[in-house]
PDB file of N, CA and C in Angstrom:
ATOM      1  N   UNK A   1       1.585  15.813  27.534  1.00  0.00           N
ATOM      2  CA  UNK A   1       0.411  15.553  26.730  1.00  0.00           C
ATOM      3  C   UNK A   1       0.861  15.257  25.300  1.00  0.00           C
ATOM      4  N   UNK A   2       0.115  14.311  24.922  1.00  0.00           N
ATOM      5  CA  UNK A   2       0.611  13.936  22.975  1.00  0.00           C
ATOM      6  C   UNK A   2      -0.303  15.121  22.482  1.00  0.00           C
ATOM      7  N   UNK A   3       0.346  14.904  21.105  1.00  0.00           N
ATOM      8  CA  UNK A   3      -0.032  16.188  19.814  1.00  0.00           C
ATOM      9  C   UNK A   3      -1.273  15.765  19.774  1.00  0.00           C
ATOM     10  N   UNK A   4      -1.700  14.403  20.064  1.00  0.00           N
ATOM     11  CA  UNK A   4      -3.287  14.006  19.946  1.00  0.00           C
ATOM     12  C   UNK A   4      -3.799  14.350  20.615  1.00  0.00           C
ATOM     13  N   UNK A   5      -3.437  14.579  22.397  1.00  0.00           N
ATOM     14  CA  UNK A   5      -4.701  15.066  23.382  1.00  0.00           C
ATOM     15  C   UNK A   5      -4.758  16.396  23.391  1.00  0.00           C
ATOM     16  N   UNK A   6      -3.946  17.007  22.590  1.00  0.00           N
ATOM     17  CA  UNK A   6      -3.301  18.932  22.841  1.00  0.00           C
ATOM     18  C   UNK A   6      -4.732  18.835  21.604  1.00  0.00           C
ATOM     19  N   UNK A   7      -4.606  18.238  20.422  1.00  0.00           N
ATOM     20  CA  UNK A   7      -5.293  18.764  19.513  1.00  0.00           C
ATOM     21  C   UNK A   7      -7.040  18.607  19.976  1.00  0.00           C
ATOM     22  N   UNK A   8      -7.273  16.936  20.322  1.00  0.00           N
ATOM     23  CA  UNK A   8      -8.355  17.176  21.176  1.00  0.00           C
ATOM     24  C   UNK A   8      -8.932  18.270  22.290  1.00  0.00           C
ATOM     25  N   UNK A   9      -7.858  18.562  22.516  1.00  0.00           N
ATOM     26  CA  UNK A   9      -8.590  19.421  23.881  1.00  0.00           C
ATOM     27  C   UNK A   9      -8.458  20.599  23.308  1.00  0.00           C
ATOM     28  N   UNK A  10      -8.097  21.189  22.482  1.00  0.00           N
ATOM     29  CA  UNK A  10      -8.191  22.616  21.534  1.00  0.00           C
ATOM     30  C   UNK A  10      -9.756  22.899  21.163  1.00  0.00           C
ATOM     31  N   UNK A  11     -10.172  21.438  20.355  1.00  0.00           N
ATOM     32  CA  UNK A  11     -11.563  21.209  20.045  1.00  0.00           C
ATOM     33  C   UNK A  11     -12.599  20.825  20.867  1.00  0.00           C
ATOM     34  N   UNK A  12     -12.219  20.773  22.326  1.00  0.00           N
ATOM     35  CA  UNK A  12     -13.560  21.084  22.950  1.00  0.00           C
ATOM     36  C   UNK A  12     -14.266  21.931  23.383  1.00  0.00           C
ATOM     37  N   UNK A  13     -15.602  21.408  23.572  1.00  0.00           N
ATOM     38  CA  UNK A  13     -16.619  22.126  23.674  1.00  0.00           C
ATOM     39  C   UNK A  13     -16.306  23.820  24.473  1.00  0.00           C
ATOM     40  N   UNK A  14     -16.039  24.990  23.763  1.00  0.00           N
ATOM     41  CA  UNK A  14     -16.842  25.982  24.150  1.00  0.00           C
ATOM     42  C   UNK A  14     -14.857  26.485  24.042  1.00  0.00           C
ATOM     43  N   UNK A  15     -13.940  25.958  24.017  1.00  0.00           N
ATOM     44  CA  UNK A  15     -12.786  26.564  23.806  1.00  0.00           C
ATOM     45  C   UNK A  15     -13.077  27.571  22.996  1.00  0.00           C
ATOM     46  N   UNK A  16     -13.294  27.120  21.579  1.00  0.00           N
ATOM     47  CA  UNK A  16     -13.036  28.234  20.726  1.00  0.00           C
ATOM     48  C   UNK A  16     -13.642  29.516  20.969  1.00  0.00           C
ATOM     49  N   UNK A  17     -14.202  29.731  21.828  1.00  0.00           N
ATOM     50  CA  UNK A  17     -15.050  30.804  22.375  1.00  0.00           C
ATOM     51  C   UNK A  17     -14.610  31.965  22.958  1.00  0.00           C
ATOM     52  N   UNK A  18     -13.350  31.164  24.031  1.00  0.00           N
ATOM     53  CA  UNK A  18     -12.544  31.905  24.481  1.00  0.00           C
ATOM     54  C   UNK A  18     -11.257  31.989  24.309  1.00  0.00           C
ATOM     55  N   UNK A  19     -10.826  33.339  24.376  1.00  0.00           N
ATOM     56  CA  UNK A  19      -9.783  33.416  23.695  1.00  0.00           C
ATOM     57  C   UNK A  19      -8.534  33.215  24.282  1.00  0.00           C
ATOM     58  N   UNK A  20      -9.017  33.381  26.163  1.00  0.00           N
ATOM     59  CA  UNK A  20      -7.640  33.209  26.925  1.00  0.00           C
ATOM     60  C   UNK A  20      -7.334  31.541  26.548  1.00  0.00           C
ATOM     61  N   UNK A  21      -8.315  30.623  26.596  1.00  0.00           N
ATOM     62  CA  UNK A  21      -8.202  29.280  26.473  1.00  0.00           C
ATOM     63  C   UNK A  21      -7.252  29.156  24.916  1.00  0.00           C
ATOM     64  N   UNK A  22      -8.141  29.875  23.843  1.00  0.00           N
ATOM     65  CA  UNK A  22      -7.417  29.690  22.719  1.00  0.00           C
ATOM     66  C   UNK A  22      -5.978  30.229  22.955  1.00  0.00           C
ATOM     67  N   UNK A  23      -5.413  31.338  23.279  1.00  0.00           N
ATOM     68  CA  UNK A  23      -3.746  31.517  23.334  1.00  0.00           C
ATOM     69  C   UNK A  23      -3.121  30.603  24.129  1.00  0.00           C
ATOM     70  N   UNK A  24      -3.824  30.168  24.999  1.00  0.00           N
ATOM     71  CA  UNK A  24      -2.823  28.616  25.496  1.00  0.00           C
ATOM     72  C   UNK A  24      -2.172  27.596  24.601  1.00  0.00           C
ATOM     73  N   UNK A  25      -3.193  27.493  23.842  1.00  0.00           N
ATOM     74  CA  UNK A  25      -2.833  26.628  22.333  1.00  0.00           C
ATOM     75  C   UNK A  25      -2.417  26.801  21.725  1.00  0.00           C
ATOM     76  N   UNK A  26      -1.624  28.461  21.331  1.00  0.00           N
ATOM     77  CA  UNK A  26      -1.165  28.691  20.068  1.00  0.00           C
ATOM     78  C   UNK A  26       0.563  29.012  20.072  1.00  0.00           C
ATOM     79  N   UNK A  27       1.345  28.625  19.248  1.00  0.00           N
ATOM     80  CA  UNK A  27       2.830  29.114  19.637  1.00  0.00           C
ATOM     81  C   UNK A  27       2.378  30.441  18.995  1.00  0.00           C
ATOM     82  N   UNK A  28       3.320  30.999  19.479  1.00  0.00           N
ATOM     83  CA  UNK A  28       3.536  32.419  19.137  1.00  0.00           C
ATOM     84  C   UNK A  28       3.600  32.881  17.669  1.00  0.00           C
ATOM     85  N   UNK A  29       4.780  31.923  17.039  1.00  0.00           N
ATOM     86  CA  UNK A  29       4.585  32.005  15.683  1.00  0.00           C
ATOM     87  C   UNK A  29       3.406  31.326  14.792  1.00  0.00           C
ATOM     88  N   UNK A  30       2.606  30.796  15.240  1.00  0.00           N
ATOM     89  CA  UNK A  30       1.393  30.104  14.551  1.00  0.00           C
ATOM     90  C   UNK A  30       0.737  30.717  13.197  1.00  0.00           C
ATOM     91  N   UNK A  31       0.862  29.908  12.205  1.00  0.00           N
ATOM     92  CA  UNK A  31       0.341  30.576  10.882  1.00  0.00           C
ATOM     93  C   UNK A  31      -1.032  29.400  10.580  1.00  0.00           C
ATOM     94  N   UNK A  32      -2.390  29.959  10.214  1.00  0.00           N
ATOM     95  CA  UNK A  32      -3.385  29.073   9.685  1.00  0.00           C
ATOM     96  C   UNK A  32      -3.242  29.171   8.438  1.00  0.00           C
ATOM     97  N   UNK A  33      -3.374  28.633   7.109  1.00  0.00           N
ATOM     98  CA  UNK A  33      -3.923  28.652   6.134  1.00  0.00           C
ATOM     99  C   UNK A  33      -5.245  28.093   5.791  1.00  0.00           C
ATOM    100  N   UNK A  34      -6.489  29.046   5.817  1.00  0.00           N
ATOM    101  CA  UNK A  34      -7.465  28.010   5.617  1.00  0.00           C
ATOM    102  C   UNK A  34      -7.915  28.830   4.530  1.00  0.00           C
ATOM    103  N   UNK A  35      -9.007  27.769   3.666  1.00  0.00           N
ATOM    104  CA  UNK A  35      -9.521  27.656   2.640  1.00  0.00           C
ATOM    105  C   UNK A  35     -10.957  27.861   3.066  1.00  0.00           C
ATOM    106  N   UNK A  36     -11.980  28.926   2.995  1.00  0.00           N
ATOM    107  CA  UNK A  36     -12.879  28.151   3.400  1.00  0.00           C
ATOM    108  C   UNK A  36     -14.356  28.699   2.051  1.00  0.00           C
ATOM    109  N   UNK A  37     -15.140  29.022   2.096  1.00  0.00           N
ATOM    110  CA  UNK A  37     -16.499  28.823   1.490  1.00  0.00           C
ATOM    111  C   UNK A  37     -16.762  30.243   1.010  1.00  0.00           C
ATOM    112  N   UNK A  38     -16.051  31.271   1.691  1.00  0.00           N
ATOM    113  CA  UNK A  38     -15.397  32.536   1.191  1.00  0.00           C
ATOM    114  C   UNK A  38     -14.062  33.258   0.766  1.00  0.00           C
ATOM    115  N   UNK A  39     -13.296  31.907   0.611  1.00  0.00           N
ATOM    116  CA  UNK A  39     -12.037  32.551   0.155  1.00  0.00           C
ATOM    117  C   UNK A  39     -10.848  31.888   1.151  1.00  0.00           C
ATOM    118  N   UNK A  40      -9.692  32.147   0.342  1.00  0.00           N
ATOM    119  CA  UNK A  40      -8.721  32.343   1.413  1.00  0.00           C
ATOM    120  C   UNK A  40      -7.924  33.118   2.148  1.00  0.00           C
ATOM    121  N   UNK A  41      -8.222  32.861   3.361  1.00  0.00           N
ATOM    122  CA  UNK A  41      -7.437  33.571   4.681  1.00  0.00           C
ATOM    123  C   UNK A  41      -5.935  32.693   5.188  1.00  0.00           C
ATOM    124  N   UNK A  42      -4.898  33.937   5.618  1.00  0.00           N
ATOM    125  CA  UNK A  42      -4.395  33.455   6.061  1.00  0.00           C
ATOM    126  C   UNK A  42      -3.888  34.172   7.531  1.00  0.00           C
ATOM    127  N   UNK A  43      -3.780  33.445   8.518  1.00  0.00           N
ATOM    128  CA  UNK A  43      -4.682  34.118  10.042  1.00  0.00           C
ATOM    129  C   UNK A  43      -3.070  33.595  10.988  1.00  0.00           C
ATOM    130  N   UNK A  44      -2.502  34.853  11.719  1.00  0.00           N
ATOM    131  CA  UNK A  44      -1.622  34.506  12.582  1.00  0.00           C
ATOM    132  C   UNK A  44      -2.088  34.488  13.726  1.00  0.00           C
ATOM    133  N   UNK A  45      -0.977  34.668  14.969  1.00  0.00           N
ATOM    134  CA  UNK A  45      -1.824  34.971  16.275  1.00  0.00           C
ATOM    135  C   UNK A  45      -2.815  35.531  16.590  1.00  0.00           C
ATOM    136  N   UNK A  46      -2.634  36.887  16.609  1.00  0.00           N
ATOM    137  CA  UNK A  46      -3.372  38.241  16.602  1.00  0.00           C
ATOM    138  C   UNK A  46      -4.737  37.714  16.150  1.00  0.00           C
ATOM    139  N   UNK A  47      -4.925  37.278  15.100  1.00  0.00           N
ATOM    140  CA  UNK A  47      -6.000  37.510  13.807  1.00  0.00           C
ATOM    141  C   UNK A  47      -6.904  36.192  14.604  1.00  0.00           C
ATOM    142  N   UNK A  48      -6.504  34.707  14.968  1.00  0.00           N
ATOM    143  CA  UNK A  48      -6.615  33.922  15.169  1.00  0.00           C
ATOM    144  C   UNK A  48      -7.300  34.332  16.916  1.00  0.00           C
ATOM    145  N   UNK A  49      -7.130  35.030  17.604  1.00  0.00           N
ATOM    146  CA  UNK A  49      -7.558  35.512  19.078  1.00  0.00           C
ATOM    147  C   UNK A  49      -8.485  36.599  18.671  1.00  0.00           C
ATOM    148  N   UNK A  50      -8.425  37.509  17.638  1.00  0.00           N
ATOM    149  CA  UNK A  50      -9.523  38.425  17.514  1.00  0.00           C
ATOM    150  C   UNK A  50     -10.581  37.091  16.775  1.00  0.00           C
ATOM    151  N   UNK A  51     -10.220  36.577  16.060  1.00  0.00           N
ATOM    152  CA  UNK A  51     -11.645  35.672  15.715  1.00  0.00           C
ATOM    153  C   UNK A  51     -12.510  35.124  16.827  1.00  0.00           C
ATOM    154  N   UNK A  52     -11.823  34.313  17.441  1.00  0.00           N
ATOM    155  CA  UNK A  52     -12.239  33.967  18.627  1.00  0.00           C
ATOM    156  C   UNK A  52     -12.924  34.850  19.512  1.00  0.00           C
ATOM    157  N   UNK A  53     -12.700  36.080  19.625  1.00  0.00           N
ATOM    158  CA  UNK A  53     -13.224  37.139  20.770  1.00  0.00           C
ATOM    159  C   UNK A  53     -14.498  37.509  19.644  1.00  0.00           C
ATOM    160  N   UNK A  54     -14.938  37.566  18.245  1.00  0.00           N
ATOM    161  CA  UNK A  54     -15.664  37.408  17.580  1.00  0.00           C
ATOM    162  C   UNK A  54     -16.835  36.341  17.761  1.00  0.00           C
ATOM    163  N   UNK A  55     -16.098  35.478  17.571  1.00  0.00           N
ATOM    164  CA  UNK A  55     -16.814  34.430  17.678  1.00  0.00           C
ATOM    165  C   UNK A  55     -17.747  34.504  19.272  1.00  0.00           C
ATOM    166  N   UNK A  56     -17.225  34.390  19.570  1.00  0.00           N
ATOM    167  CA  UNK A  56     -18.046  34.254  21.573  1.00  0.00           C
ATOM    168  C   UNK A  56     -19.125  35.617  21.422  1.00  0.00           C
ATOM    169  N   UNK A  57     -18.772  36.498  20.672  1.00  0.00           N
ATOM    170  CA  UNK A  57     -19.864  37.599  20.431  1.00  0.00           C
ATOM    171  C   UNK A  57     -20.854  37.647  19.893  1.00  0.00           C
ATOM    172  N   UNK A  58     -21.064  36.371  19.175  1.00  0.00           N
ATOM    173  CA  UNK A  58     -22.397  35.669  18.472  1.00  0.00           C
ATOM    174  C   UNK A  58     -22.411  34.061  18.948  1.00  0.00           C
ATOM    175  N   UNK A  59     -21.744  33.485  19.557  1.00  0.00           N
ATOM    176  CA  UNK A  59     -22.470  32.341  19.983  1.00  0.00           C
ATOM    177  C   UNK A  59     -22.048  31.804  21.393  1.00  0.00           C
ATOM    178  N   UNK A  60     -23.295  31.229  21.695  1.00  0.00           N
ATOM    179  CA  UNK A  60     -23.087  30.840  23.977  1.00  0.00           C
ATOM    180  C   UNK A  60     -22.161  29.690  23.636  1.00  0.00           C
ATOM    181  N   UNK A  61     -22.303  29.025  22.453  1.00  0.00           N
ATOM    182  CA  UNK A  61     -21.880  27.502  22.889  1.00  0.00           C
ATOM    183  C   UNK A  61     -21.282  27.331  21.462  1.00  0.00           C
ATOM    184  N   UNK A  62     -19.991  26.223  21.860  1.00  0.00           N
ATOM    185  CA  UNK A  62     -19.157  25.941  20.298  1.00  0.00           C
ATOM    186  C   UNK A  62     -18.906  24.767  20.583  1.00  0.00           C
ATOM    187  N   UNK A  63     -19.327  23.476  19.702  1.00  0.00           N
ATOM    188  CA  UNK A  63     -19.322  22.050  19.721  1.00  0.00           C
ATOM    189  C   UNK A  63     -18.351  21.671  18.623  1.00  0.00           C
ATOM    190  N   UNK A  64     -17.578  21.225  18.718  1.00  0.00           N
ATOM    191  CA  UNK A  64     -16.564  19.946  17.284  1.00  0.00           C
ATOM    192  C   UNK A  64     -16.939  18.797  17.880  1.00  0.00           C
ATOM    193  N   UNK A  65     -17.140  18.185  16.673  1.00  0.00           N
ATOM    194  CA  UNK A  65     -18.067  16.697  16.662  1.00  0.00           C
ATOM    195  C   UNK A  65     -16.736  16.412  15.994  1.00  0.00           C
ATOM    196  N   UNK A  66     -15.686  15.380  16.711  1.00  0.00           N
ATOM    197  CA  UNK A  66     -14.541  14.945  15.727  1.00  0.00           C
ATOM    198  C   UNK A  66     -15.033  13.543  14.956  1.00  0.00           C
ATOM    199  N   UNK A  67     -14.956  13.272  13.430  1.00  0.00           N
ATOM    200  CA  UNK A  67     -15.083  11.857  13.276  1.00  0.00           C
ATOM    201  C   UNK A  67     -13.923  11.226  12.740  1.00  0.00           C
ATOM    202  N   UNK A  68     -12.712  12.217  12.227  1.00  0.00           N
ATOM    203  CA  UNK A  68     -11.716  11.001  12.836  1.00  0.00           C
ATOM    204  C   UNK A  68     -10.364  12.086  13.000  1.00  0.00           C
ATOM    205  N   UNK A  69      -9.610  11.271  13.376  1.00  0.00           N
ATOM    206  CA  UNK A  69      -8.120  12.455  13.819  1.00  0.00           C
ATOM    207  C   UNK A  69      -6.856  11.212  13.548  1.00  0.00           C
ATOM    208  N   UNK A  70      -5.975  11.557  13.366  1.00  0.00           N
ATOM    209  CA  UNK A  70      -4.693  10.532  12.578  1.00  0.00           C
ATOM    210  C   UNK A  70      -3.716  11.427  12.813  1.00  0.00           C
ATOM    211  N   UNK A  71      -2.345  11.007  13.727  1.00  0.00           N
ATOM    212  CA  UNK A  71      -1.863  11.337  13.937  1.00  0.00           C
ATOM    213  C   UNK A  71      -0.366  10.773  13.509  1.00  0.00           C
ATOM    214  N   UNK A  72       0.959  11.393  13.152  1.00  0.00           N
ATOM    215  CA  UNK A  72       2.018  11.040  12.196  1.00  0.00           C
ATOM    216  C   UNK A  72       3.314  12.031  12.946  1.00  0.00           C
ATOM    217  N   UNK A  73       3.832  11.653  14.051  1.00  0.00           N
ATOM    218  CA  UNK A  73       4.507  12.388  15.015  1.00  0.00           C
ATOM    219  C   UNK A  73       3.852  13.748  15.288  1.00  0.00           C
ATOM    220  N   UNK A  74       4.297  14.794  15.125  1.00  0.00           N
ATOM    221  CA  UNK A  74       4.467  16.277  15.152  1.00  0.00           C
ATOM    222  C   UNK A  74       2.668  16.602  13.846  1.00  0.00           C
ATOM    223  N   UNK A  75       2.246  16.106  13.700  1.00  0.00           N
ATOM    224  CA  UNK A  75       1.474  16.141  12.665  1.00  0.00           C
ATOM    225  C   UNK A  75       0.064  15.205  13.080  1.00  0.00           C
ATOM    226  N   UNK A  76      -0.994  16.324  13.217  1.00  0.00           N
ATOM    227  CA  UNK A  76      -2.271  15.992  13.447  1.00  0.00           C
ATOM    228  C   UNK A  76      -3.669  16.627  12.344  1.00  0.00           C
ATOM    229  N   UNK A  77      -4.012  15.306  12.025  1.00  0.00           N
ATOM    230  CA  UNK A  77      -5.384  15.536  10.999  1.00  0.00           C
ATOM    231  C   UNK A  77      -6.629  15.215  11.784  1.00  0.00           C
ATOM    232  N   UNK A  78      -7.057  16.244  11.645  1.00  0.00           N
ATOM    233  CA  UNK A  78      -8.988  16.168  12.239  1.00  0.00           C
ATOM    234  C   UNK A  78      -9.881  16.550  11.456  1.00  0.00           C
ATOM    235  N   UNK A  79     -10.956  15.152  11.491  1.00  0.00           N
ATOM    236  CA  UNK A  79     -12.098  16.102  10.039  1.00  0.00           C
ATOM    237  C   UNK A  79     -13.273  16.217  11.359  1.00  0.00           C
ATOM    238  N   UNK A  80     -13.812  17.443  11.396  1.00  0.00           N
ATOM    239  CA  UNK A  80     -15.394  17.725  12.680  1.00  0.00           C
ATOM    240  C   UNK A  80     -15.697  18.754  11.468  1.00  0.00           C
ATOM    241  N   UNK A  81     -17.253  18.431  12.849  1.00  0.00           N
ATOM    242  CA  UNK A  81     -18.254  19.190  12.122  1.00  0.00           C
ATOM    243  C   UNK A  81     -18.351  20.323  13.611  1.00  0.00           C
ATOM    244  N   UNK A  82     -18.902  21.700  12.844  1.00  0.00           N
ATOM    245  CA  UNK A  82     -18.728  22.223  13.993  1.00  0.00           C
ATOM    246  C   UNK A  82     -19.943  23.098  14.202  1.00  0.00           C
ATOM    247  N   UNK A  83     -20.501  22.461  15.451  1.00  0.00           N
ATOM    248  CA  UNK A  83     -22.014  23.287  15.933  1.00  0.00           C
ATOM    249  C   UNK A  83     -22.118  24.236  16.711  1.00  0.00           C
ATOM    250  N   UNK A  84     -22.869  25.576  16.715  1.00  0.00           N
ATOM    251  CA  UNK A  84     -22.526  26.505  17.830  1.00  0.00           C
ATOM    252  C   UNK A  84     -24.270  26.975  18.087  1.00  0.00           C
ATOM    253  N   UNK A  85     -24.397  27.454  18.737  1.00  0.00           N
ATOM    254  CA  UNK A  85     -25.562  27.601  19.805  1.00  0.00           C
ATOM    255  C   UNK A  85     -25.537  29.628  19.906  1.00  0.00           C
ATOM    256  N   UNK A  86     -26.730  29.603  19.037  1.00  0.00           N
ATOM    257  CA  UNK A  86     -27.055  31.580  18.957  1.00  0.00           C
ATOM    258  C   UNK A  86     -27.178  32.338  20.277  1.00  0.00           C
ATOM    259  N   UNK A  87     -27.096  33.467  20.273  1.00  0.00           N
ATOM    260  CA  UNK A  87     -27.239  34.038  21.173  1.00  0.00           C
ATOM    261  C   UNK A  87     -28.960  34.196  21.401  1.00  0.00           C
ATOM    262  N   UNK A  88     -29.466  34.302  20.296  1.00  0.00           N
ATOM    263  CA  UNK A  88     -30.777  34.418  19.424  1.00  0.00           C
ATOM    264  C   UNK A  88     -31.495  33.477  19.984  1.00  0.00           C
ATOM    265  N   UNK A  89     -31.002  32.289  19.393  1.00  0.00           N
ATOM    266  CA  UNK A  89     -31.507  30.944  19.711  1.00  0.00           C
ATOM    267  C   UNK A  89     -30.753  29.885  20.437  1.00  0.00           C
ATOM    268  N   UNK A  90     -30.776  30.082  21.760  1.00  0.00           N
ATOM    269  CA  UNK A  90     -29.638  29.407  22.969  1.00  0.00           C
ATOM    270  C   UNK A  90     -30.111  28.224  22.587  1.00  0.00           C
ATOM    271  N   UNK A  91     -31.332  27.509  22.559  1.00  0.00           N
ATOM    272  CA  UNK A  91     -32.031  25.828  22.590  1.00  0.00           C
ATOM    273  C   UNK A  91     -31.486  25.367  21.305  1.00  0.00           C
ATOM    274  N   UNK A  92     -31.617  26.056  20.165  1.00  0.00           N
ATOM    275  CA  UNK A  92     -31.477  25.434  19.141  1.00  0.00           C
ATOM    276  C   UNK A  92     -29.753  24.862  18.267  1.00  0.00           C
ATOM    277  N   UNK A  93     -28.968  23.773  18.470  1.00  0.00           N
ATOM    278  CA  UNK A  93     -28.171  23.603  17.986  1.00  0.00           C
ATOM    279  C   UNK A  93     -28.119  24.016  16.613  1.00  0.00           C
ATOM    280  N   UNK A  94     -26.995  24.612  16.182  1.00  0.00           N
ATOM    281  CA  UNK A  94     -26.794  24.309  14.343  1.00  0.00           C
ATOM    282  C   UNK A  94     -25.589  23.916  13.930  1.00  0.00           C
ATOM    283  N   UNK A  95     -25.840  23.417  13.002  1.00  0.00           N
ATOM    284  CA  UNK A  95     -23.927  23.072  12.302  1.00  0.00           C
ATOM    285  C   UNK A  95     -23.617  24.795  11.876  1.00  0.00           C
ATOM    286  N   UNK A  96     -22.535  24.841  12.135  1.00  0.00           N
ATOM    287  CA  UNK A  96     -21.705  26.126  11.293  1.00  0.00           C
ATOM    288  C   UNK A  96     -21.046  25.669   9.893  1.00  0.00           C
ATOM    289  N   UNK A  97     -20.136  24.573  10.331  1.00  0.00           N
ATOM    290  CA  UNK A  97     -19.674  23.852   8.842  1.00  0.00           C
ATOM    291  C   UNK A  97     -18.942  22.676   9.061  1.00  0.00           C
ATOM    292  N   UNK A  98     -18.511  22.299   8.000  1.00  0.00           N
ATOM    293  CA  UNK A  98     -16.993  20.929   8.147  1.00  0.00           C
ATOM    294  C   UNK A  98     -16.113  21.567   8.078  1.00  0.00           C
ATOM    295  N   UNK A  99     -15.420  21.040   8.840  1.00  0.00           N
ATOM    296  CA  UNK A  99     -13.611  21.576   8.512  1.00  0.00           C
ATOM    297  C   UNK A  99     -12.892  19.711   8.698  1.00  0.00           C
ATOM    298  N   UNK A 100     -11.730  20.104   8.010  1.00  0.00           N
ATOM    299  CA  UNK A 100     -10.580  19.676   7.818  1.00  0.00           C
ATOM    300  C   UNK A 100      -9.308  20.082   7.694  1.00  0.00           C
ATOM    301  N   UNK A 101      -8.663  19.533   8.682  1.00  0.00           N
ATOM    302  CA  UNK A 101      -7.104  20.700   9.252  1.00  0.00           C
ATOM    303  C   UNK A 101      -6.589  19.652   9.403  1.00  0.00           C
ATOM    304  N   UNK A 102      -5.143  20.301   9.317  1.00  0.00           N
ATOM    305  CA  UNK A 102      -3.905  19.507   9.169  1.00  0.00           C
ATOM    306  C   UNK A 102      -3.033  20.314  10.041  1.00  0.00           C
ATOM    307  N   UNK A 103      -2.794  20.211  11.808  1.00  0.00           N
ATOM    308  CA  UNK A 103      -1.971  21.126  12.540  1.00  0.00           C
ATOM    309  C   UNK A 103      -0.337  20.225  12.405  1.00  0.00           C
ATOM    310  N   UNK A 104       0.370  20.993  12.732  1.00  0.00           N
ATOM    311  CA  UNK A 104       1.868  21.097  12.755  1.00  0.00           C
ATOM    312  C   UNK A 104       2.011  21.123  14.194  1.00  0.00           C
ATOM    313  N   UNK A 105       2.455  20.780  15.534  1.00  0.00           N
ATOM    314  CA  UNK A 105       2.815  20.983  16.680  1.00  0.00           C
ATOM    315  C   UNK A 105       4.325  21.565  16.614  1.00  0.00           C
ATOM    316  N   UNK A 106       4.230  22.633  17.575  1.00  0.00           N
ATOM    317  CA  UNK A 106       6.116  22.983  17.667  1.00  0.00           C
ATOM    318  C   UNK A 106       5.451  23.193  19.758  1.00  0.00           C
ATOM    319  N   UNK A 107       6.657  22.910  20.064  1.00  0.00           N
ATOM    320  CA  UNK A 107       7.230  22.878  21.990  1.00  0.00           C
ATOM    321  C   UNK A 107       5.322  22.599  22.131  1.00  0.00           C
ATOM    322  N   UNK A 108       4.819  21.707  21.617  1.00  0.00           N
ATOM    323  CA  UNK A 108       3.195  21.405  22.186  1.00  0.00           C
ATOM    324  C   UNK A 108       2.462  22.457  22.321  1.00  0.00           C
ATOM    325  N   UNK A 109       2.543  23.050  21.266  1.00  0.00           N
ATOM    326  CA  UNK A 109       1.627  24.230  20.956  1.00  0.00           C
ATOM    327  C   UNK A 109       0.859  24.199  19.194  1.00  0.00           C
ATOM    328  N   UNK A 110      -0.146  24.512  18.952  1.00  0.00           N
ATOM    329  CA  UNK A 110      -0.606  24.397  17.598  1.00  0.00           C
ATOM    330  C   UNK A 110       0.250  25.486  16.652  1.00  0.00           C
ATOM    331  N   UNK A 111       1.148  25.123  15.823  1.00  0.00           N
ATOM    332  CA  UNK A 111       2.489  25.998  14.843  1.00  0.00           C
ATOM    333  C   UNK A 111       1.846  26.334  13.833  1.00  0.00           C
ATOM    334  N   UNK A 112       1.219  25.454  12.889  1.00  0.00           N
ATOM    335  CA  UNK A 112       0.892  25.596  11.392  1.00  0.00           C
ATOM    336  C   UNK A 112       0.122  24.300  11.420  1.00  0.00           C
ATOM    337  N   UNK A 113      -1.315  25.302  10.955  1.00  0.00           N
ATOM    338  CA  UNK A 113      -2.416  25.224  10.348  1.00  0.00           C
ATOM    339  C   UNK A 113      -2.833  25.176   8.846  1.00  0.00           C
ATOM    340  N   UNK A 114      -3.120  24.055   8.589  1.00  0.00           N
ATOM    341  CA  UNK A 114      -3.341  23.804   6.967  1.00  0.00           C
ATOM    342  C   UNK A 114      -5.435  23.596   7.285  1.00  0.00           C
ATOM    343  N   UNK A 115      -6.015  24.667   6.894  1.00  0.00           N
ATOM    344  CA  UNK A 115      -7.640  24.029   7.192  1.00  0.00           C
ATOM    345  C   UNK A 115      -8.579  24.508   6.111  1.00  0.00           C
ATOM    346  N   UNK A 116      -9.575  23.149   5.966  1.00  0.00           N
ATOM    347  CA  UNK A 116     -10.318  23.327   4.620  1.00  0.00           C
ATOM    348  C   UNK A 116     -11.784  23.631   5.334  1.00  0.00           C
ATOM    349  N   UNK A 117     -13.036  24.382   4.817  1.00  0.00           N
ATOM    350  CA  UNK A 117     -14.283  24.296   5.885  1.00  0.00           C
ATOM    351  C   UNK A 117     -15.127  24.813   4.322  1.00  0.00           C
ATOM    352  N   UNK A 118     -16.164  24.118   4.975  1.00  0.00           N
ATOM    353  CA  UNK A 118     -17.739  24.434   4.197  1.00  0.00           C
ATOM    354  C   UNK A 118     -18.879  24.031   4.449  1.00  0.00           C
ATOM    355  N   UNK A 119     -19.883  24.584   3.839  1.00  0.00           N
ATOM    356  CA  UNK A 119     -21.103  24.856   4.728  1.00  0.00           C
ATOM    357  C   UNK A 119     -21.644  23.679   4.596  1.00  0.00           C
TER     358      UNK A 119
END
């Protein structure tokens, strides 16, 4: 698989939800740096799989709307918007936010995470 379809298929629908799906994706050493609308975090494995097991605890459904992705060997940029579906309110879509990330691939796994997000 290219760094492009690994990164696509990270961002579909309802992955981020789960977390066994998410550790498929991640090397072991994986560092995020993101920036987001509260500050900055910086999120390894561990931190990066407890979010996720978070996340699925408040929403049924997780959508990335990609509008564009550019890829430069080992080096993948994706700007989405990302919608998730309440537990509250299953019918009603919402945006959560934008992001913009910049992954690093090592042995076809997501390494290092550069990501910007806001509401």
């Amino acid at each position: 698989m290219s760094a492009k379809e690994i990164v696509q298929n990270f961002y579909k629908s309802d992955v981020l939800l789960d977390s066994e799906k998410v550790s498929a994706f991640l090397h072991p050493d994986v560092v995020l740096e993101w920036h987001s609308s509260k500050g900055y975090h910086k999120l390894k494995y561990n931190q990066i799989i407890d979010l996720s097991k978070e996340l699925s605890k408040a929403y049924i459904r997780s959508k990335a709307r990609i509008s564009h992705i550019l890829v430069k060997g080992n080096m993948v940029s994706v700007r989405y918007a990302h919608y998730i579906k309440t537990i509250e309110n299953p019918r009603e879509e919402m945006l959560l936010a934008h992001f913009m990330v910049i992954w690093e691939l090592k042995d076809n796994k997501l390494y290092r995470g550069f990501q910007m997000s806001q509401l």
